[in-house]
Protein backbone atom coordinates (compact mmCIF):
# COMPACT_ATOMS: atom_id res chain seq x y z
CA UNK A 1 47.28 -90.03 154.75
CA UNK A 2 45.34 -86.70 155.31
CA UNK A 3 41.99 -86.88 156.12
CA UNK A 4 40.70 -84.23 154.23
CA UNK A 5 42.74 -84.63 150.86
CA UNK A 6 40.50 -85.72 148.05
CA UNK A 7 39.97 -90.05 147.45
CA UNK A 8 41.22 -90.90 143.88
CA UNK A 9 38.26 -90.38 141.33
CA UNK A 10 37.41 -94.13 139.41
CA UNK A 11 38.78 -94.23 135.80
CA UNK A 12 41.78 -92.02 136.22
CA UNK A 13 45.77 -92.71 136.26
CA UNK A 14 47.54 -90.85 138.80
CA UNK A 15 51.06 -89.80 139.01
CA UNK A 16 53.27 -90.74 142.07
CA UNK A 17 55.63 -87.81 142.72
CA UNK A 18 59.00 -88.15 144.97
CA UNK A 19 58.85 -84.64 147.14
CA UNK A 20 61.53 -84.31 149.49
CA UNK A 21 60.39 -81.81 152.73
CA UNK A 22 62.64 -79.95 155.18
CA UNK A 23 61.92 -82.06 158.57
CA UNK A 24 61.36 -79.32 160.46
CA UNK A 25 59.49 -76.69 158.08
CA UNK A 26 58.05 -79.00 155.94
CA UNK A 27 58.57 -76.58 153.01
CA UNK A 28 59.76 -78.35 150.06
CA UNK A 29 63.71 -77.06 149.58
CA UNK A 30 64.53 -79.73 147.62
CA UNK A 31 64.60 -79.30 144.17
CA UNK A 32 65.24 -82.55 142.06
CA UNK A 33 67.58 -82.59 139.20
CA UNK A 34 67.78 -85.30 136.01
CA UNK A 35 70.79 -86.94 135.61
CA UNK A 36 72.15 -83.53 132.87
CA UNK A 37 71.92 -81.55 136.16
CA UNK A 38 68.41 -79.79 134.54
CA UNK A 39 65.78 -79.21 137.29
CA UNK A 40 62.90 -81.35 137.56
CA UNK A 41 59.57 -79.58 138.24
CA UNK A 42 57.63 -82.58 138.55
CA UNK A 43 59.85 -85.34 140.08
CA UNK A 44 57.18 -88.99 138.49
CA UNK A 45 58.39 -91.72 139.49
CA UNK A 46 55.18 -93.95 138.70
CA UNK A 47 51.46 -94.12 137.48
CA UNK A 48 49.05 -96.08 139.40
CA UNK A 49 45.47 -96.73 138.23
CA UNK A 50 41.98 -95.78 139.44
CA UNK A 51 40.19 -98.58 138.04
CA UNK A 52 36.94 -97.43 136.39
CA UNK A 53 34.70 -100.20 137.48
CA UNK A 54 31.15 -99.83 136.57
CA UNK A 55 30.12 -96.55 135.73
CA UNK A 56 26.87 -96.17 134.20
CA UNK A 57 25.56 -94.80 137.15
CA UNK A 58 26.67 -91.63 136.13
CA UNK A 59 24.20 -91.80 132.95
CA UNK A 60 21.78 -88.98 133.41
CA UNK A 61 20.06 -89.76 130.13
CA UNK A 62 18.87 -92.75 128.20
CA UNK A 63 21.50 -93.92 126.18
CA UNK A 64 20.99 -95.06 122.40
CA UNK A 65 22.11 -98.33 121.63
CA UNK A 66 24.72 -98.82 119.16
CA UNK A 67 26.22 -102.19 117.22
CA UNK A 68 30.09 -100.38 117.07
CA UNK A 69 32.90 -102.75 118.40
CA UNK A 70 36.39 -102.54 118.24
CA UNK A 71 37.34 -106.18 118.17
CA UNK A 72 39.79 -107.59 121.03
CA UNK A 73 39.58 -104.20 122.67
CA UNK A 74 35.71 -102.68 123.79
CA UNK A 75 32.04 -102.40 122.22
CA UNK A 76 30.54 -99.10 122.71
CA UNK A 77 26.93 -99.82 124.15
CA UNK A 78 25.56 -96.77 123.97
CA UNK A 79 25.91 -92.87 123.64
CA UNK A 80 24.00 -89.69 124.23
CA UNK A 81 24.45 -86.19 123.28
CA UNK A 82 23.33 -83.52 125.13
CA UNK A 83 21.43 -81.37 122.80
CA UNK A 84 20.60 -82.12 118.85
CA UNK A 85 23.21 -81.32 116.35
CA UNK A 86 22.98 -78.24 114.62
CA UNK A 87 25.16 -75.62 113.48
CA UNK A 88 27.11 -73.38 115.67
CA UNK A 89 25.57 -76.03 118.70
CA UNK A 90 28.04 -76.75 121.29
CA UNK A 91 27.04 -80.31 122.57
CA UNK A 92 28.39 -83.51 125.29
CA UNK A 93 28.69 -86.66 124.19
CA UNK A 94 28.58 -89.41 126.41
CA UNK A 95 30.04 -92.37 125.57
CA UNK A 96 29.60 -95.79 127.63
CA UNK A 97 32.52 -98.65 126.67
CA UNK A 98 32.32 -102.04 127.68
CA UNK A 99 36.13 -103.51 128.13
CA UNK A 100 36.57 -106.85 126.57
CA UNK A 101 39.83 -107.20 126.65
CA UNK A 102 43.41 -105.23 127.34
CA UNK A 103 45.42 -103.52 125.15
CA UNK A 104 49.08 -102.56 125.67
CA UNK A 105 48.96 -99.91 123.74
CA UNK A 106 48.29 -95.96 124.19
CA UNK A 107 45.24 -95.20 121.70
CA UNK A 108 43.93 -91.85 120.85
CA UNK A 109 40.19 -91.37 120.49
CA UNK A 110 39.26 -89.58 117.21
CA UNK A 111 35.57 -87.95 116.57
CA UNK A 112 35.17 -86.50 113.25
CA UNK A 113 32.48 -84.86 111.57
CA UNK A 114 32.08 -85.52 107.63
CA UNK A 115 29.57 -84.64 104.67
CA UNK A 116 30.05 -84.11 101.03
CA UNK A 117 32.35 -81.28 100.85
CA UNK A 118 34.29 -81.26 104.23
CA UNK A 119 35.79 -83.43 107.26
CA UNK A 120 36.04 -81.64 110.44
CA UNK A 121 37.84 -82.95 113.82
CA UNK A 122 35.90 -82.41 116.68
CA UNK A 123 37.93 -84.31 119.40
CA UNK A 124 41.19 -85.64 119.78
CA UNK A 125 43.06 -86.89 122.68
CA UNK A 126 43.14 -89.75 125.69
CA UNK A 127 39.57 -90.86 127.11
CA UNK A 128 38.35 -89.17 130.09
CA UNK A 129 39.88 -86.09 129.82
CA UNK A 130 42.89 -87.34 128.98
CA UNK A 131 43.24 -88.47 132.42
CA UNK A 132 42.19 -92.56 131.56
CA UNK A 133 44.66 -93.57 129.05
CA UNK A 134 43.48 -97.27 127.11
CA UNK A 135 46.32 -98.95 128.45
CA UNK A 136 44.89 -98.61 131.67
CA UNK A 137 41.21 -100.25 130.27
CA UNK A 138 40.63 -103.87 132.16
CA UNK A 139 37.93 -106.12 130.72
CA UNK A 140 34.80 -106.11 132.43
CA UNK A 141 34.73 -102.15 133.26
CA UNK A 142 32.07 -100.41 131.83
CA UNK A 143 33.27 -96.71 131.06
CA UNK A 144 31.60 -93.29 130.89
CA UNK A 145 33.16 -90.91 128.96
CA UNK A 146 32.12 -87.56 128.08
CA UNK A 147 33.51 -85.11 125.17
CA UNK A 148 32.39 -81.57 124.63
CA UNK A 149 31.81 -80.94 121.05
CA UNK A 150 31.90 -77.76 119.13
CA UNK A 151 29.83 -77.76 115.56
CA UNK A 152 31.09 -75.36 112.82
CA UNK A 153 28.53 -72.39 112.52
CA UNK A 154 29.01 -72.49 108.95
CA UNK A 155 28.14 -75.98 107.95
CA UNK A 156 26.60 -76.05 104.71
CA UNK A 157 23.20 -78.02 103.71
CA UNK A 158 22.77 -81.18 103.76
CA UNK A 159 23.90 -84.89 105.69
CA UNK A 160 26.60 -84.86 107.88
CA UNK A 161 27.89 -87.93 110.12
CA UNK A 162 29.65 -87.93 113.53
CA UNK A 163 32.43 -90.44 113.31
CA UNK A 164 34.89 -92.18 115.93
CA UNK A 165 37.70 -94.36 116.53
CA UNK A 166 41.13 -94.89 117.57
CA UNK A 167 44.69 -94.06 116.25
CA UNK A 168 47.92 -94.98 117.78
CA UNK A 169 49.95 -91.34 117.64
CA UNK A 170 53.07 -92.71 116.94
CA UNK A 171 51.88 -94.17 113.17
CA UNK A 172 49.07 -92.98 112.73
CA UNK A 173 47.07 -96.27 112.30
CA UNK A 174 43.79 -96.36 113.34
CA UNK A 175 42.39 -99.35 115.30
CA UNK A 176 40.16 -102.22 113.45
CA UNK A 177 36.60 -101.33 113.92
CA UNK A 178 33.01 -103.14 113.23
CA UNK A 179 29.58 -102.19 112.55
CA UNK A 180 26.60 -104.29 112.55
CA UNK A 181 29.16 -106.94 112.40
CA UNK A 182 30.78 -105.93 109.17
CA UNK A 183 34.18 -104.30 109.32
CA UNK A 184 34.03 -100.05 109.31
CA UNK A 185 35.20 -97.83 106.39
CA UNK A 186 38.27 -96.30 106.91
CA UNK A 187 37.85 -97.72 110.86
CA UNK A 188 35.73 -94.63 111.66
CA UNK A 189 32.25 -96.31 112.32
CA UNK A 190 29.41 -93.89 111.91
CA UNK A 191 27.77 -92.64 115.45
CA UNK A 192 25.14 -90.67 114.13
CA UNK A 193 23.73 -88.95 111.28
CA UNK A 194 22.13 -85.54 111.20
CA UNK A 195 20.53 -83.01 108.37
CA UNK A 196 21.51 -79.43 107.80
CA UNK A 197 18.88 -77.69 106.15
């Protein structure tokens, strides 16, 4: 209700917070408590959604098409990295989903990098900055969502491949994934493959 507070940002879950305020300061003198008597910092008592809507117009580069689809859940249509992978590079990658359908479920986005001799995790956590959990996804949204990737500086020669997906935390089990139509190995479809020479 304050004119100048920030509007909610699209793609983002919020958390509603209970604050009480002295009536006449309007300091907050209040501190809330759980049920053990242990004080609560951050009184949630809710999440409400942003939805994401359609955000490619936040694309500042073309996007290359890709055939990767997680069935009953979202098709990536495209991504884009920010600079060409190489060693030591520290690079975006923008990622564009389009929502099919809803999942219940919390999923963790994975991107891993792999060649002959060695795996590396380059990302880990919730879409958006952890701040757009899949739960929240509703069919028809298009997504943009950006990760900041760090390459080892100490990659050895030869092919490497940027890999992603999605794991539920609690079991570890990654979510079914196609390319070109044919089910992914290991559910980590390849994103793009690159040469160290």
């Amino acid at each position: 209700d304050v004119a100048d507070d920030p509007q909610p940002q699209p793609g983002q879950v919020y958390d509603l917070l209970l604050v009480m305020l002295d009536a006449a300061t309007k300091a907050v003198d209040w501190t809330a408590a759980a049920q053990n008597g242990q004080p609560v910092e951050y009184p949630i008592i809710g999440q409400v959604i942003s939805p994401a809507g359609d955000m490619r117009d936040l694309i500042q580069t073309p996007l290359t098409p890709s055939t990767i689809t997680f069935p009953g859940f979202a098709r990536l249509a495209g991504y884009a990295t920010s600079t060409a992978p190489a060693p030591g590079q520290s690079l975006t990658l923008t990622l564009l989903w389009q929502v099919e359908q809803p999942t219940p479920d919390n999923w963790t986005q994975f991107i891993h990098l792999t060649g002959a001799d060695a795996n590396y995790v380059l990302a880990d956590g919730l879409p958006r900055g952890e701040n757009y959990p899949t739960w929240a996804w509703s069919p028809g949204e298009q997504i943009v969502d950006e990760w900041t990737l760090d390459l080892p500086d100490d990659l050895p020669p030869g092919d490497y491949t940027l890999r992603l997906g999605f794991y539920r935390q609690d079991s570890g089990d990654r979510m079914p994934a196609e390319q070109d139509g044919a089910p992914a190995p290991a559910s980590a479809p390849a994103l793009l493959i690159f040469r160290v020479d």
